[in-house]
PDB file of N, CA and C in Angstrom:
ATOM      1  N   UNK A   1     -21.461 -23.991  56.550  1.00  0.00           N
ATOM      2  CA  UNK A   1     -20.531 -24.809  55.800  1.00  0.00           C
ATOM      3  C   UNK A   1     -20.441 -26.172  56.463  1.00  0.00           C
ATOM      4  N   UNK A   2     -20.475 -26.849  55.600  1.00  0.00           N
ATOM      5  CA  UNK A   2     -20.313 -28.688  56.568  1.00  0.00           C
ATOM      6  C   UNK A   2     -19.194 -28.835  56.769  1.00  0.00           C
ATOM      7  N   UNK A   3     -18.334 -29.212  57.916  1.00  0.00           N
ATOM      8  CA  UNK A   3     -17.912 -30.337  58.234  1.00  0.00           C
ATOM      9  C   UNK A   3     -16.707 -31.559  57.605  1.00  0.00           C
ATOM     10  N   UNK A   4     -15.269 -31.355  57.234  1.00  0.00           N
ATOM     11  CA  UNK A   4     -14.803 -32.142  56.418  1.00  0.00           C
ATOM     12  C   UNK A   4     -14.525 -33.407  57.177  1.00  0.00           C
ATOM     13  N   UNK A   5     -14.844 -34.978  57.229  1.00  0.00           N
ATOM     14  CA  UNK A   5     -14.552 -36.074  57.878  1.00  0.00           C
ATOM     15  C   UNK A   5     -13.486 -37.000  56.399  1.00  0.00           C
ATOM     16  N   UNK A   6     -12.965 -37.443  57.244  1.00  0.00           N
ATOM     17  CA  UNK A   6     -12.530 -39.082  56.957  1.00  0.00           C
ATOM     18  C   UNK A   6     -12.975 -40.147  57.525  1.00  0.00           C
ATOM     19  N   UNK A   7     -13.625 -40.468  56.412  1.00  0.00           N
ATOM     20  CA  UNK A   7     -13.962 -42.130  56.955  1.00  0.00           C
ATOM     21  C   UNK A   7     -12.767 -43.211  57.542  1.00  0.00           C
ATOM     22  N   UNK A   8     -12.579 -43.965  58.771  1.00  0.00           N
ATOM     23  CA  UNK A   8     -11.933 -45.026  58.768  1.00  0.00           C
ATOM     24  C   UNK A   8     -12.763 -45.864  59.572  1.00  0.00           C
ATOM     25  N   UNK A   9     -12.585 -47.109  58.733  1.00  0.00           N
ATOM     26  CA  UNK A   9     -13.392 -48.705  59.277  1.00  0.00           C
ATOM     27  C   UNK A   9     -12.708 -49.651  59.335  1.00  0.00           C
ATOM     28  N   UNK A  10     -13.067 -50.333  59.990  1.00  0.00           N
ATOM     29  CA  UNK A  10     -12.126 -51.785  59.644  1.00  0.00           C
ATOM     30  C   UNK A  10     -13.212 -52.767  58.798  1.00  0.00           C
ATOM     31  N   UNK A  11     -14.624 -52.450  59.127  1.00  0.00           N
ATOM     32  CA  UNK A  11     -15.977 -53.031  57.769  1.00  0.00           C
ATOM     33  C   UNK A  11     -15.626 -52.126  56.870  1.00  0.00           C
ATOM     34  N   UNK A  12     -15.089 -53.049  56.112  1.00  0.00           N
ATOM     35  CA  UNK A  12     -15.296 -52.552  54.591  1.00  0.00           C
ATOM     36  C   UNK A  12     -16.954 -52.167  53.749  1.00  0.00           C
ATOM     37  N   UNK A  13     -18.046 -53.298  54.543  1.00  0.00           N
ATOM     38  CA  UNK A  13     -19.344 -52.658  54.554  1.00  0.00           C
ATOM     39  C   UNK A  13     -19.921 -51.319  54.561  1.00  0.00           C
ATOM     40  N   UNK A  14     -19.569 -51.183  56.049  1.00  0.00           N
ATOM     41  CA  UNK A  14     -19.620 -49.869  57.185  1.00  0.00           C
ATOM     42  C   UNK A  14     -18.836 -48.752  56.633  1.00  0.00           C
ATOM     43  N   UNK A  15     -17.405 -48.834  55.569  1.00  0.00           N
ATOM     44  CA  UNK A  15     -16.651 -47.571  54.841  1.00  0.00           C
ATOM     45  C   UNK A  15     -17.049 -47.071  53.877  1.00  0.00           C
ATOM     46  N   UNK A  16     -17.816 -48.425  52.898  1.00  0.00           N
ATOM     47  CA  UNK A  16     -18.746 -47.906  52.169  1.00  0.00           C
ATOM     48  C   UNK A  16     -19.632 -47.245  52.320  1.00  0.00           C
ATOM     49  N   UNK A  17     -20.317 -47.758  52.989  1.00  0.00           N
ATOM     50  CA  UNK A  17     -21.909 -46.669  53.349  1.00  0.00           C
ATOM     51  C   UNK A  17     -21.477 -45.584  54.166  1.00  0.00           C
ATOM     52  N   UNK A  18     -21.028 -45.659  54.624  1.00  0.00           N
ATOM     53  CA  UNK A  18     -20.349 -44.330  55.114  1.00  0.00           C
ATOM     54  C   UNK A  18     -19.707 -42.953  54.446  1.00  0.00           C
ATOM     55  N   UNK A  19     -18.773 -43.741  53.336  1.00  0.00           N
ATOM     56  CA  UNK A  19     -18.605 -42.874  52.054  1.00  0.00           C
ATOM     57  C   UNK A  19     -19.477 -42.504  51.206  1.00  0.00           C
ATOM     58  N   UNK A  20     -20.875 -43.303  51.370  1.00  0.00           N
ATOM     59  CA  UNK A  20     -21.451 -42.684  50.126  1.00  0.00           C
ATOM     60  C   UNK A  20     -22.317 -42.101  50.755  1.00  0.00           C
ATOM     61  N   UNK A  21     -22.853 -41.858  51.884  1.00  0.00           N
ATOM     62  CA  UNK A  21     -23.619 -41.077  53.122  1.00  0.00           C
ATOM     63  C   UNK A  21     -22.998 -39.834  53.249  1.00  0.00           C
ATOM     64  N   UNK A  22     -21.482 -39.727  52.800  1.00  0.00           N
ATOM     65  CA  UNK A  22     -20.926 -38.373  53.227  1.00  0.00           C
ATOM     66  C   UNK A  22     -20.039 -37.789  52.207  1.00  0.00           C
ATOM     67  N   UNK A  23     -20.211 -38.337  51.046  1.00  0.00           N
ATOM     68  CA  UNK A  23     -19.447 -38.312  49.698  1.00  0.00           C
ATOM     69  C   UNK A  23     -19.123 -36.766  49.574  1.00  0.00           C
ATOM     70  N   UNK A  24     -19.622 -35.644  49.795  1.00  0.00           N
ATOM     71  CA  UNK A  24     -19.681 -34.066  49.898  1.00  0.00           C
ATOM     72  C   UNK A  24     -19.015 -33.784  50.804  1.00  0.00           C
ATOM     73  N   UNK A  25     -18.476 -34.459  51.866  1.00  0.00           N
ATOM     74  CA  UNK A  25     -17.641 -33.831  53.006  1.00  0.00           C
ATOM     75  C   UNK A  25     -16.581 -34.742  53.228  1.00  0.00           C
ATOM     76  N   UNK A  26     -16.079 -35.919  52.436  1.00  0.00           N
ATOM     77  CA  UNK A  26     -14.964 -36.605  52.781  1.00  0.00           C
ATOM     78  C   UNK A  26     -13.346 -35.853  52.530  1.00  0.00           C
ATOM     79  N   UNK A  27     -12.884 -35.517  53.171  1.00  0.00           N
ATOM     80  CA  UNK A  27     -11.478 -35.746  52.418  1.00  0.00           C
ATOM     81  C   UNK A  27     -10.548 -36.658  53.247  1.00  0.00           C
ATOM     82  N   UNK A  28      -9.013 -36.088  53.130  1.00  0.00           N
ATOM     83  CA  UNK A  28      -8.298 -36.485  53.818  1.00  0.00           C
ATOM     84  C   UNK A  28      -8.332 -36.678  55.867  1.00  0.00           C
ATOM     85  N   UNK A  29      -7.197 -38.012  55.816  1.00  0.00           N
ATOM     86  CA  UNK A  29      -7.610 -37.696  57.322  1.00  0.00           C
ATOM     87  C   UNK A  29      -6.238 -36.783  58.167  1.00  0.00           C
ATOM     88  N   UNK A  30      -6.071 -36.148  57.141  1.00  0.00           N
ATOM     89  CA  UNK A  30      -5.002 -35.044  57.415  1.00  0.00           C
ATOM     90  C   UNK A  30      -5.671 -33.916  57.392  1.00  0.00           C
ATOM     91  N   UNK A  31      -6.453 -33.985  56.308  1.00  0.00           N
ATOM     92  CA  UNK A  31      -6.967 -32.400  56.352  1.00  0.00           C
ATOM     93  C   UNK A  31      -8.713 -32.159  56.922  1.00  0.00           C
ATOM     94  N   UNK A  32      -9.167 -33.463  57.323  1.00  0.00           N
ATOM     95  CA  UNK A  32     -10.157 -33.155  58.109  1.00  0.00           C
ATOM     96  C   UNK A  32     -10.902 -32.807  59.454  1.00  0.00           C
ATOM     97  N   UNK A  33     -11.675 -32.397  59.939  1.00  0.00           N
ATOM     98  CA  UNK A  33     -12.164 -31.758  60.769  1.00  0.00           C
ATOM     99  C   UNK A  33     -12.394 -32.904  61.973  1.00  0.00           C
ATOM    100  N   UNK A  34     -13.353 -34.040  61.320  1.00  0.00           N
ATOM    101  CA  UNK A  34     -13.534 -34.701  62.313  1.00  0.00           C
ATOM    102  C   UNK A  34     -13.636 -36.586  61.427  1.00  0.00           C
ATOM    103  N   UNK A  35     -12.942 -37.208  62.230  1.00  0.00           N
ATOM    104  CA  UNK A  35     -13.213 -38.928  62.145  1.00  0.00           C
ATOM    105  C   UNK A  35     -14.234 -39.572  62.435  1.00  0.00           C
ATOM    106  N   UNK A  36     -15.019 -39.858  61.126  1.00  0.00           N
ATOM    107  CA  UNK A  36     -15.906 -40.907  61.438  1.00  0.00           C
ATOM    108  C   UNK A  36     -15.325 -42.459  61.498  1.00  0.00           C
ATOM    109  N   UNK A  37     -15.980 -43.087  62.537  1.00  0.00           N
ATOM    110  CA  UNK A  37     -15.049 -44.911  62.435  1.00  0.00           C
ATOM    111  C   UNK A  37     -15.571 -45.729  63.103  1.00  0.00           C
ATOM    112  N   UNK A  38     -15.664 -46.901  62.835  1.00  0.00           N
ATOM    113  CA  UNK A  38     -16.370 -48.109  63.659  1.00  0.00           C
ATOM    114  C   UNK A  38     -15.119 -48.357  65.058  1.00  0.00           C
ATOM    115  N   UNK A  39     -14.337 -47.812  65.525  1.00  0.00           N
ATOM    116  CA  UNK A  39     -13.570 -48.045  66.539  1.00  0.00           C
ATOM    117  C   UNK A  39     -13.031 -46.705  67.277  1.00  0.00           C
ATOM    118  N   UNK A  40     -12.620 -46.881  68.334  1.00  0.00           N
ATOM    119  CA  UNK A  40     -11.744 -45.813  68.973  1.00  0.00           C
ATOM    120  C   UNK A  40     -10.314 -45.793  68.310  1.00  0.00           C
ATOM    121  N   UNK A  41      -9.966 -44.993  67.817  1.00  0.00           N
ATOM    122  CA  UNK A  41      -8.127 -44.613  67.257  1.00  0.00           C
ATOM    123  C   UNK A  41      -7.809 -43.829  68.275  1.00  0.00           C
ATOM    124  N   UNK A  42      -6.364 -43.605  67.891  1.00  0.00           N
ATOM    125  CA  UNK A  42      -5.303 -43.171  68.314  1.00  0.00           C
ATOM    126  C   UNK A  42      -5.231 -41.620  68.141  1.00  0.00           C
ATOM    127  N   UNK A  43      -5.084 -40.622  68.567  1.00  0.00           N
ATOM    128  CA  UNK A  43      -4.735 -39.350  67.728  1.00  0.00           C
ATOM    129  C   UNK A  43      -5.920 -38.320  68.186  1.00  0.00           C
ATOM    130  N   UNK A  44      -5.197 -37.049  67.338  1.00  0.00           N
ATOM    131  CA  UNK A  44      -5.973 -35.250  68.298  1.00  0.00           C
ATOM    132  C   UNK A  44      -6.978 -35.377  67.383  1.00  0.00           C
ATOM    133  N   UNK A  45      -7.157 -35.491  66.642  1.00  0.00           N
ATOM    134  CA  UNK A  45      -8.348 -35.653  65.750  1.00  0.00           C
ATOM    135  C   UNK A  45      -9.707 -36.365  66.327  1.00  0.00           C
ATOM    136  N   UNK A  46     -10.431 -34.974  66.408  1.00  0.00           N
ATOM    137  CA  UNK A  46     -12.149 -35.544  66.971  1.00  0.00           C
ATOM    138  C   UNK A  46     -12.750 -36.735  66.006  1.00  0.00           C
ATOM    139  N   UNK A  47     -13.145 -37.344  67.113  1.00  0.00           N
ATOM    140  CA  UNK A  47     -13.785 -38.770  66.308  1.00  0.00           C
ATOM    141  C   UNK A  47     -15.581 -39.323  66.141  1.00  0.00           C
ATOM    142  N   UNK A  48     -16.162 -39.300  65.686  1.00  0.00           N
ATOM    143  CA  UNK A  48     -17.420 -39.757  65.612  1.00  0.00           C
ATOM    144  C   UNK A  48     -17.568 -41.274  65.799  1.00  0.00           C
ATOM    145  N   UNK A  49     -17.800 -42.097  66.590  1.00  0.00           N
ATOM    146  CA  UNK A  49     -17.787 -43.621  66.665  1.00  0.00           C
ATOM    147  C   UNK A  49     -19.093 -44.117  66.117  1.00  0.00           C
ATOM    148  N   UNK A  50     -19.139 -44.680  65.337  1.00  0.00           N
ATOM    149  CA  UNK A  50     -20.158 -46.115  65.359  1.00  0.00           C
ATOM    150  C   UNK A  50     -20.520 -46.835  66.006  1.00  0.00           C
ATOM    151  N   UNK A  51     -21.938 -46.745  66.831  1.00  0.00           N
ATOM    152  CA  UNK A  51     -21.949 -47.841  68.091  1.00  0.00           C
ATOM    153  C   UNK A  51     -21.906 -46.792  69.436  1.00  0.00           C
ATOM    154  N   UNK A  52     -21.064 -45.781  69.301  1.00  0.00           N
ATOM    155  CA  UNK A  52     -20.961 -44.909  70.786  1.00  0.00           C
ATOM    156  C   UNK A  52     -21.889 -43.766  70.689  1.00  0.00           C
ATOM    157  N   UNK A  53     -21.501 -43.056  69.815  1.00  0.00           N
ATOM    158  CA  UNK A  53     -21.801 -42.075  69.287  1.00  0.00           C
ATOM    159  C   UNK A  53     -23.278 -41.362  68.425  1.00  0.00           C
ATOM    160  N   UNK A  54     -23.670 -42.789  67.827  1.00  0.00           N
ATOM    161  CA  UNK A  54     -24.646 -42.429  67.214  1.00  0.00           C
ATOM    162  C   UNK A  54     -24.678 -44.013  67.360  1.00  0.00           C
ATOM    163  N   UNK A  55     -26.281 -44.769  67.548  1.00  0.00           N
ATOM    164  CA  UNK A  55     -26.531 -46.307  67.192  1.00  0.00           C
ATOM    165  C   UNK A  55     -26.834 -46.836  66.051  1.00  0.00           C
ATOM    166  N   UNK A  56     -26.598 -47.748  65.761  1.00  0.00           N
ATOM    167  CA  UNK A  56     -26.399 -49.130  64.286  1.00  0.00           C
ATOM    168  C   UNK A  56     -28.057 -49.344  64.769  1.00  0.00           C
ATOM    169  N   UNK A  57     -28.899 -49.831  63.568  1.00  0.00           N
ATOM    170  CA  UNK A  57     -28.685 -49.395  62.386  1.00  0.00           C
ATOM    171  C   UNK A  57     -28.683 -47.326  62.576  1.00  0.00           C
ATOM    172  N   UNK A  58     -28.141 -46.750  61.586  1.00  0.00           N
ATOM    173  CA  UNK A  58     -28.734 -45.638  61.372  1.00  0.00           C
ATOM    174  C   UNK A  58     -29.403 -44.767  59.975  1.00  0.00           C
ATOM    175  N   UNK A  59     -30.021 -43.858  59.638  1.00  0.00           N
ATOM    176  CA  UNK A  59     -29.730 -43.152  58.555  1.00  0.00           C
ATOM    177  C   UNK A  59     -28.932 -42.232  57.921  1.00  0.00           C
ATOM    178  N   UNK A  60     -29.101 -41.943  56.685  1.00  0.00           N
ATOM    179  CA  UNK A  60     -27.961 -40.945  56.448  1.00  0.00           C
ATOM    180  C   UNK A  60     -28.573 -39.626  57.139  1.00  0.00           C
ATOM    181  N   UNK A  61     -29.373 -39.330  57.210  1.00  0.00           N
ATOM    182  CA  UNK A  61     -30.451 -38.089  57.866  1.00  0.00           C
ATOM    183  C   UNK A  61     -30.023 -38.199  58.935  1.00  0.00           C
ATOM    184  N   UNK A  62     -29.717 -39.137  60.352  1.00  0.00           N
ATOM    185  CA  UNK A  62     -29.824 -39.381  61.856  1.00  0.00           C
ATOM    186  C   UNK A  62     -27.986 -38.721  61.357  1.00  0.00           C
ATOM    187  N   UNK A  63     -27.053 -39.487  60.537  1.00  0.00           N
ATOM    188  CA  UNK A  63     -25.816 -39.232  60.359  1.00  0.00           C
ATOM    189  C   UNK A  63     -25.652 -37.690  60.381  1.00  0.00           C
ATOM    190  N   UNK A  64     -26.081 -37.101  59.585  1.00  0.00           N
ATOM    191  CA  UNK A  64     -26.236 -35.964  59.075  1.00  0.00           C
ATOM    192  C   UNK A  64     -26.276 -34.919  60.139  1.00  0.00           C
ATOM    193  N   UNK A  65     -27.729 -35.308  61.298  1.00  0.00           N
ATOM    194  CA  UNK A  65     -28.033 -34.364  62.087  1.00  0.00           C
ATOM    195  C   UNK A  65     -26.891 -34.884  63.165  1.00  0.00           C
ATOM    196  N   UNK A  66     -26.359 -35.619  63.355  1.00  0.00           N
ATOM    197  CA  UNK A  66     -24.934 -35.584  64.544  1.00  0.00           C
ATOM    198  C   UNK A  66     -23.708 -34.997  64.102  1.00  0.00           C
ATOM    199  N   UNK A  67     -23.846 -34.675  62.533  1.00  0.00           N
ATOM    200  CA  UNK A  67     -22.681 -34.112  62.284  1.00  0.00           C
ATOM    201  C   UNK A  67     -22.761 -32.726  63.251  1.00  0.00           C
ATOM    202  N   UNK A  68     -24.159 -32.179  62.480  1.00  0.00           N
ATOM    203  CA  UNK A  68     -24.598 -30.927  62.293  1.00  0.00           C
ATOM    204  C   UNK A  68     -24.448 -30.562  63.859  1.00  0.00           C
ATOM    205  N   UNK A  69     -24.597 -31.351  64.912  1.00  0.00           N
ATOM    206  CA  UNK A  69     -24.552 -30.852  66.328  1.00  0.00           C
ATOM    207  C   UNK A  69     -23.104 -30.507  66.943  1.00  0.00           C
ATOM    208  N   UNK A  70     -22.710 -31.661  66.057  1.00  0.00           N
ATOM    209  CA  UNK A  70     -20.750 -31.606  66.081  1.00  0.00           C
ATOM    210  C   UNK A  70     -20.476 -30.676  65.626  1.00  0.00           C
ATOM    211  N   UNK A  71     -21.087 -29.587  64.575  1.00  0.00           N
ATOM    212  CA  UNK A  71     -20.066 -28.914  64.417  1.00  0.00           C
ATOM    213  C   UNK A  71     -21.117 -27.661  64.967  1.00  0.00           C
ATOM    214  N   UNK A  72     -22.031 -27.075  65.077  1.00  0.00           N
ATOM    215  CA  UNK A  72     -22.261 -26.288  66.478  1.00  0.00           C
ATOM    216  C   UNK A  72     -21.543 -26.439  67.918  1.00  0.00           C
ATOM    217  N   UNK A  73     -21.387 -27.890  68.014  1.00  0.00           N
ATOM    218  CA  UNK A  73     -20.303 -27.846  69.325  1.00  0.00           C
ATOM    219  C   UNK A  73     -19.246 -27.132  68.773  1.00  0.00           C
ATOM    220  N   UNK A  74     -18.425 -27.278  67.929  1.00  0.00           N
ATOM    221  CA  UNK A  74     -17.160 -26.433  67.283  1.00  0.00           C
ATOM    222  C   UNK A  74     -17.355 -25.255  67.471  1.00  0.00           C
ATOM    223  N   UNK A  75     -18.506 -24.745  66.877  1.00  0.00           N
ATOM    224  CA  UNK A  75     -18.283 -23.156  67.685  1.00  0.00           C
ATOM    225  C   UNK A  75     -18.408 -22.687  68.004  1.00  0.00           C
ATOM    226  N   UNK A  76     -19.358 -23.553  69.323  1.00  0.00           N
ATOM    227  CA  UNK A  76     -19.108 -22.789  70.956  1.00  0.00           C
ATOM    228  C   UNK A  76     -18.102 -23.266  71.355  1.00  0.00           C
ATOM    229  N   UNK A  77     -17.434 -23.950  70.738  1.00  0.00           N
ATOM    230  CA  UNK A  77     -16.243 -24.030  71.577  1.00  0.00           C
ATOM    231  C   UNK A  77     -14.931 -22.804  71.402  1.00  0.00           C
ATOM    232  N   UNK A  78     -14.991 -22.671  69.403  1.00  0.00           N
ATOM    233  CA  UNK A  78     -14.135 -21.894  68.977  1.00  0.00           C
ATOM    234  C   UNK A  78     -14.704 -20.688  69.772  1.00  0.00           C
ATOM    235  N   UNK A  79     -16.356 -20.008  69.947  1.00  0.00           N
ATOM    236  CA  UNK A  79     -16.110 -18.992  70.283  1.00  0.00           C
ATOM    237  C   UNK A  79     -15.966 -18.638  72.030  1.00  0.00           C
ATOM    238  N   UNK A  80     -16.332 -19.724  72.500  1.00  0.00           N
ATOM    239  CA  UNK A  80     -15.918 -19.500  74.496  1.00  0.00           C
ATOM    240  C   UNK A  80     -14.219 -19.334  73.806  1.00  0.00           C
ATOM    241  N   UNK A  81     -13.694 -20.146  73.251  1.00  0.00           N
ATOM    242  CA  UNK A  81     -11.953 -19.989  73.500  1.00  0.00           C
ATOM    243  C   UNK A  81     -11.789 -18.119  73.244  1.00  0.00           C
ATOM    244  N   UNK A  82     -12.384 -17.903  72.222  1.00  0.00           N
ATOM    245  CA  UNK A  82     -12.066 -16.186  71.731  1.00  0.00           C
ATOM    246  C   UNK A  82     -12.446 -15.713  73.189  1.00  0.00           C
ATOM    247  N   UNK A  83     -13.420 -15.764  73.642  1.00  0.00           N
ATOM    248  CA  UNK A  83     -13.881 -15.344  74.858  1.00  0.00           C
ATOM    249  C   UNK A  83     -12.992 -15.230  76.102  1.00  0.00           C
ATOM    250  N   UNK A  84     -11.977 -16.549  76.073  1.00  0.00           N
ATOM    251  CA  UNK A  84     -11.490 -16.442  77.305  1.00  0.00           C
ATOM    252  C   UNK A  84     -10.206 -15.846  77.072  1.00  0.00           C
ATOM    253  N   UNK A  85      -9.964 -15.957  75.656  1.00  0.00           N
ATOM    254  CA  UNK A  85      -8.574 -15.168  75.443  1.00  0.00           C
ATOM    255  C   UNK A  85      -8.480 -13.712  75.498  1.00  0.00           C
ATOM    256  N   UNK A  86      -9.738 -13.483  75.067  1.00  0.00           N
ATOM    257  CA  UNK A  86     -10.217 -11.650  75.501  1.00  0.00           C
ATOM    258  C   UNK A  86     -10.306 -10.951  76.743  1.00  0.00           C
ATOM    259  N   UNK A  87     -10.894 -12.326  77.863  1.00  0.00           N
ATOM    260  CA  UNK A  87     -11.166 -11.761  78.989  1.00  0.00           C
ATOM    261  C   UNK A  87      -9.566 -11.403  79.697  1.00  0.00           C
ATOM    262  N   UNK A  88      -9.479 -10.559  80.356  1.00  0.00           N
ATOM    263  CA  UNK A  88      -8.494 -10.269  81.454  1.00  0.00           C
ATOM    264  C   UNK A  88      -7.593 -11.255  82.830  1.00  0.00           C
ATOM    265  N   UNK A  89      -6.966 -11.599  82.842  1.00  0.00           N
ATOM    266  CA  UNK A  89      -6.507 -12.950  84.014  1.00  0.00           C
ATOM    267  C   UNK A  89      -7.109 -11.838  85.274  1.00  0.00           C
ATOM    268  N   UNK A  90      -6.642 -12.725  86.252  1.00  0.00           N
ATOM    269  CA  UNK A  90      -6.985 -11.593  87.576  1.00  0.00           C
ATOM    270  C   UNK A  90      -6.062 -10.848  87.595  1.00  0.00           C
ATOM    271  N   UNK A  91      -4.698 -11.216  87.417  1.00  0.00           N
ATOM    272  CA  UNK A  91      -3.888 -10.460  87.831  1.00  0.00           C
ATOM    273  C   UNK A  91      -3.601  -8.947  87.041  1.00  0.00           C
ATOM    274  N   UNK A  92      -4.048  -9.205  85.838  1.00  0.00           N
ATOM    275  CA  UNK A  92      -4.372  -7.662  84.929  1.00  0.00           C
ATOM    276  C   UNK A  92      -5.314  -7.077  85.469  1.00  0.00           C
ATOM    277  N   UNK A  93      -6.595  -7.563  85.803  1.00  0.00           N
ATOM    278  CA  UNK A  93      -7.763  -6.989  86.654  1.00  0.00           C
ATOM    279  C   UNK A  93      -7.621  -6.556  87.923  1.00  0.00           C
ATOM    280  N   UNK A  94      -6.838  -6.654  88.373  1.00  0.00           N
ATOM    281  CA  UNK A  94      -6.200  -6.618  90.031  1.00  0.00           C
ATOM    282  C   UNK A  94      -5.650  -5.102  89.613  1.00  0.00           C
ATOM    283  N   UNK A  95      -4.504  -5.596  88.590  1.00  0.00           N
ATOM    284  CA  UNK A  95      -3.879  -4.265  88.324  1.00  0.00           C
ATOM    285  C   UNK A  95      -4.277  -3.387  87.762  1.00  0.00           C
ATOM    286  N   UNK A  96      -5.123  -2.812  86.848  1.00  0.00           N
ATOM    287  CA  UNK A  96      -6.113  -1.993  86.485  1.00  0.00           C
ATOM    288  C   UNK A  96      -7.061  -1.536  87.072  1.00  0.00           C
ATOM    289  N   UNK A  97      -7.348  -2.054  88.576  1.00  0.00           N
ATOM    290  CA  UNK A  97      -8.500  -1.808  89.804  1.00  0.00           C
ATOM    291  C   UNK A  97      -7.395  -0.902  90.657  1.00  0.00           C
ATOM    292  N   UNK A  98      -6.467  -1.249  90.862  1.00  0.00           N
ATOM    293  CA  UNK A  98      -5.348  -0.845  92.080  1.00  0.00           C
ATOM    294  C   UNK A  98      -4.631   0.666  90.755  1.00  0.00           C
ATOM    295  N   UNK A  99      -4.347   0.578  89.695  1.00  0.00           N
ATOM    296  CA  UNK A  99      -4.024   1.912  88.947  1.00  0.00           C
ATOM    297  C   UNK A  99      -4.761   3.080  89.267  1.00  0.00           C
ATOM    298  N   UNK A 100      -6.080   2.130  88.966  1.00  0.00           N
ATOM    299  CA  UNK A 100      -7.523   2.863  89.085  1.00  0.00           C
ATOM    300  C   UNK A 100      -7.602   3.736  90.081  1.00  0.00           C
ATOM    301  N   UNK A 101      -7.418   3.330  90.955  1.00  0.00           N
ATOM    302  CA  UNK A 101      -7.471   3.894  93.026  1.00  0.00           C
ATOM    303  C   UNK A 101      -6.518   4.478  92.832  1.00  0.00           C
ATOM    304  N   UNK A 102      -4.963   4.446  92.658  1.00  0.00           N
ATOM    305  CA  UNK A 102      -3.962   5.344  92.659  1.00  0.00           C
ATOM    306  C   UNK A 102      -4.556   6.621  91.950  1.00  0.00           C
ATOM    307  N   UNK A 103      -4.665   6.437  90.707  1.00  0.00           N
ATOM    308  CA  UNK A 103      -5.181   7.858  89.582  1.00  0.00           C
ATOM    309  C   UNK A 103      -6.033   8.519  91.025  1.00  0.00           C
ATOM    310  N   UNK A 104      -7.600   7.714  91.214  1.00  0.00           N
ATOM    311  CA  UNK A 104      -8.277   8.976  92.003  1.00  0.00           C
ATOM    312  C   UNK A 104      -8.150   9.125  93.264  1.00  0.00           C
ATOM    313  N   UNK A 105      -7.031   8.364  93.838  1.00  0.00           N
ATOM    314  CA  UNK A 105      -6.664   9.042  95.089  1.00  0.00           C
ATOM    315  C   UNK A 105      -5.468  10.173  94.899  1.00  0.00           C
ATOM    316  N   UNK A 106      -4.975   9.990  93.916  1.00  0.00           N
ATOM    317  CA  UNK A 106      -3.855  11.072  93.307  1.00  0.00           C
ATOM    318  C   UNK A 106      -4.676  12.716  92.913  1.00  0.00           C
ATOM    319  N   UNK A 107      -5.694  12.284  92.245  1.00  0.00           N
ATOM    320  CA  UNK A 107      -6.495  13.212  92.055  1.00  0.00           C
ATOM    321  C   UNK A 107      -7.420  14.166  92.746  1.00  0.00           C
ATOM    322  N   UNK A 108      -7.399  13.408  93.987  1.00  0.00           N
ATOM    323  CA  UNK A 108      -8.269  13.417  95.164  1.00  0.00           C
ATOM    324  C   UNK A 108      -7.287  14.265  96.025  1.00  0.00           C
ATOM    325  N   UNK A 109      -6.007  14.036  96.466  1.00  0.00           N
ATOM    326  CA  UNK A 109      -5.049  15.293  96.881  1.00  0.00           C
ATOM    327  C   UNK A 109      -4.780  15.796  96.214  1.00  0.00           C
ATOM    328  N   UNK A 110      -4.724  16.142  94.754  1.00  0.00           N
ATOM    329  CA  UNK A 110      -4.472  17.071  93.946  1.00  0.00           C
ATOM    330  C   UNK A 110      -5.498  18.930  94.650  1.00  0.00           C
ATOM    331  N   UNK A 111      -6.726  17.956  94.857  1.00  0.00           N
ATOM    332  CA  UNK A 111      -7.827  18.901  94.900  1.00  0.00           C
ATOM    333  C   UNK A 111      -8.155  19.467  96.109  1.00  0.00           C
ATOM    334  N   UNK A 112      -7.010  18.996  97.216  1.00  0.00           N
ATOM    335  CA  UNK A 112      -6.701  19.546  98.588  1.00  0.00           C
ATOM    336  C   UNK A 112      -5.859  20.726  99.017  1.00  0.00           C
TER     337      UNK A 112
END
């Protein structure tokens, strides 16, 4: 699935071609994924720069394939986060190692 961006420019040039390069994935810049823009903004919203990010001139194809890496970064990122929320802190691991030893040392004089 692609990718929803908002375009913001201060080239009105640069918003155009930009909009019509990504006309299938624009929406809001409320409800999108990531900011494309000829500047650095303000805000939690991932940004794609013009000039940083990808170099002037470009194609819609070169555009396209930086989306496409952007949003593979998304989910290795979404899935390391599942990952680390699954894994155990130490201190649960500590305690499930030390239960562990109680049970078979409990078990272990049981059988004395």
């Amino acid at each position: 699935m692609a990718i929803s961006v908002s375009v913001v420019c201060e080239s009105a040039l640069m918003r155009h071609a930009l909009e019509w390069f990504l006309r299938e994935r624009i929406t809001t810049a409320n409800a999108c994924e990531l900011i494309v823009t000829d500047r650095n903004l303000q805000g939690e919203k991932p940004q794609l720069v013009i000039g940083d990010h990808i170099a002037k001139p470009f194609s819609r194809s070169q555009l396209n394939a930086v989306l496409e890496r952007f949003d593979k970064l998304q989910e290795i990122k979404t899935a390391a986060q599942g990952l680390l929320e699954e894994s155990p802190t130490l201190e649960e691991e500590f305690e499930r190692l030390a239960k562990r030893f109680s049970n078979e040392l409990l078990a272990l004089l049981k059988k004395r």
